[in-house]
Protein backbone atom coordinates (compact mmCIF):
# COMPACT_ATOMS: atom_id res chain seq x y z
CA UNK A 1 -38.44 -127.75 2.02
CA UNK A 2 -40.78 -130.18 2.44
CA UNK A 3 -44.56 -129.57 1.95
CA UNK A 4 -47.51 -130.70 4.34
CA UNK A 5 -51.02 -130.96 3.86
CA UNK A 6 -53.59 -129.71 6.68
CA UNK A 7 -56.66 -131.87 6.55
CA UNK A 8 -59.77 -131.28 8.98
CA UNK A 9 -62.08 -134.10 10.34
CA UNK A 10 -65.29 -133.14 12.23
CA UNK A 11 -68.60 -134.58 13.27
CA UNK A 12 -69.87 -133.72 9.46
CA UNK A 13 -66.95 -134.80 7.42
CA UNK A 14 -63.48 -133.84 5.71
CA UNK A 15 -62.28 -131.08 4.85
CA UNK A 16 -59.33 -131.76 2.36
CA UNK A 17 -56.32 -129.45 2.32
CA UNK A 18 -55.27 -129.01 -1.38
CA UNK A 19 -52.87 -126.52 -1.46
CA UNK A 20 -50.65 -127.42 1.95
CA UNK A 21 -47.90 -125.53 3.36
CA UNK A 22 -43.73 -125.55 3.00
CA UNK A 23 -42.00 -125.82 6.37
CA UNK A 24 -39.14 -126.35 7.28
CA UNK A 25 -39.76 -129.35 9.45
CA UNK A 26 -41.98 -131.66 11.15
CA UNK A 27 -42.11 -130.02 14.36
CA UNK A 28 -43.12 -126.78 12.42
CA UNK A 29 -45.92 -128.76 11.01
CA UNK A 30 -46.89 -130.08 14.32
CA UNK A 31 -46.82 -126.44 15.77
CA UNK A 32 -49.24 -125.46 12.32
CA UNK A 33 -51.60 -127.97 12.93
CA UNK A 34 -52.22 -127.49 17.03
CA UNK A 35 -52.42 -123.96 16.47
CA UNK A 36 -55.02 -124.23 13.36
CA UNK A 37 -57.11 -127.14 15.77
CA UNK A 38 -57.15 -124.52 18.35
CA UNK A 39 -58.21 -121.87 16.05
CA UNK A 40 -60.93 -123.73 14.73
CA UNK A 41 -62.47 -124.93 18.07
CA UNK A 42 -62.34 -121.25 19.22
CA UNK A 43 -64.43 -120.05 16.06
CA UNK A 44 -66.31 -122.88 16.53
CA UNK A 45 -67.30 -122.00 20.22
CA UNK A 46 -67.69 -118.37 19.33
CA UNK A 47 -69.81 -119.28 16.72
CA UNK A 48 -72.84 -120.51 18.34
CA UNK A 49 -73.86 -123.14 16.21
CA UNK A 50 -76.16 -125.14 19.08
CA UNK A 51 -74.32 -128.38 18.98
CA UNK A 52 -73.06 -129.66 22.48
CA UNK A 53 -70.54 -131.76 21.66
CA UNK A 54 -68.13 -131.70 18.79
CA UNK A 55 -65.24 -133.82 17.70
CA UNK A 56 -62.44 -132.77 15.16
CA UNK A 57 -58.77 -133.34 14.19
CA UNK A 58 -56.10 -131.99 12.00
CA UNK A 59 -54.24 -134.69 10.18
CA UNK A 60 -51.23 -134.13 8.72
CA UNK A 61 -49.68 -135.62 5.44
CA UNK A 62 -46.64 -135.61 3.04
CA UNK A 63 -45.94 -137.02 -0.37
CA UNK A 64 -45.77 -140.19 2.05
CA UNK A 65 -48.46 -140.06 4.13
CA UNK A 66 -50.20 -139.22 6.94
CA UNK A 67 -47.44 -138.37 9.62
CA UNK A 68 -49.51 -136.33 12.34
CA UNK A 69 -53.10 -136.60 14.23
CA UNK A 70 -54.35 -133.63 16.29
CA UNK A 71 -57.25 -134.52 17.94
CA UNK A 72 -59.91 -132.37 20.38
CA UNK A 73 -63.53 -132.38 21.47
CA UNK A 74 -65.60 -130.04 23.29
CA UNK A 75 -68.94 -130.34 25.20
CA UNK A 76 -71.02 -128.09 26.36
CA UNK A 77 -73.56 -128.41 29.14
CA UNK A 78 -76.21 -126.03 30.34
CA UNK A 79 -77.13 -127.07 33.91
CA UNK A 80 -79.27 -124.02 34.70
């Protein structure tokens, strides 16, 4: 079973996935990763951290490479 890594990009950096994950395919790894983005915006929403806008992705790599981008941003705008 091949093993992917799950790497984070945001507006302050990378966050390096060490440990990865076995699936079973590519399209489970492409499930993993828009499911973690999602995650990860929702926290970051819930969180309350004051920034308006925010950009992140979850890149995916092998023992080959990188073999998927997930990519999101989210702005927020108080008009009251």
């Amino acid at each position: 079973m091949p093993r992917y890594y799950f790497d984070l990009y945001d507006d302050s950096g990378l966050y390096a996935d060490d440990e990865g994950l076995d699936l079973p395919s590519i399209d489970d790894a492409r499930q993993e990763a828009a499911h973690s983005l999602a995650d990860i915006l929702r926290d970051a929403v819930r969180s309350g951290t004051g920034r308006a806008y925010r950009r992140m992705s979850v890149e995916v790599r092998n023992d080959v490479g990188t073999v998927i981008r997930v990519k999101s941003g989210f702005e927020i705008e108080v008009l009251v």
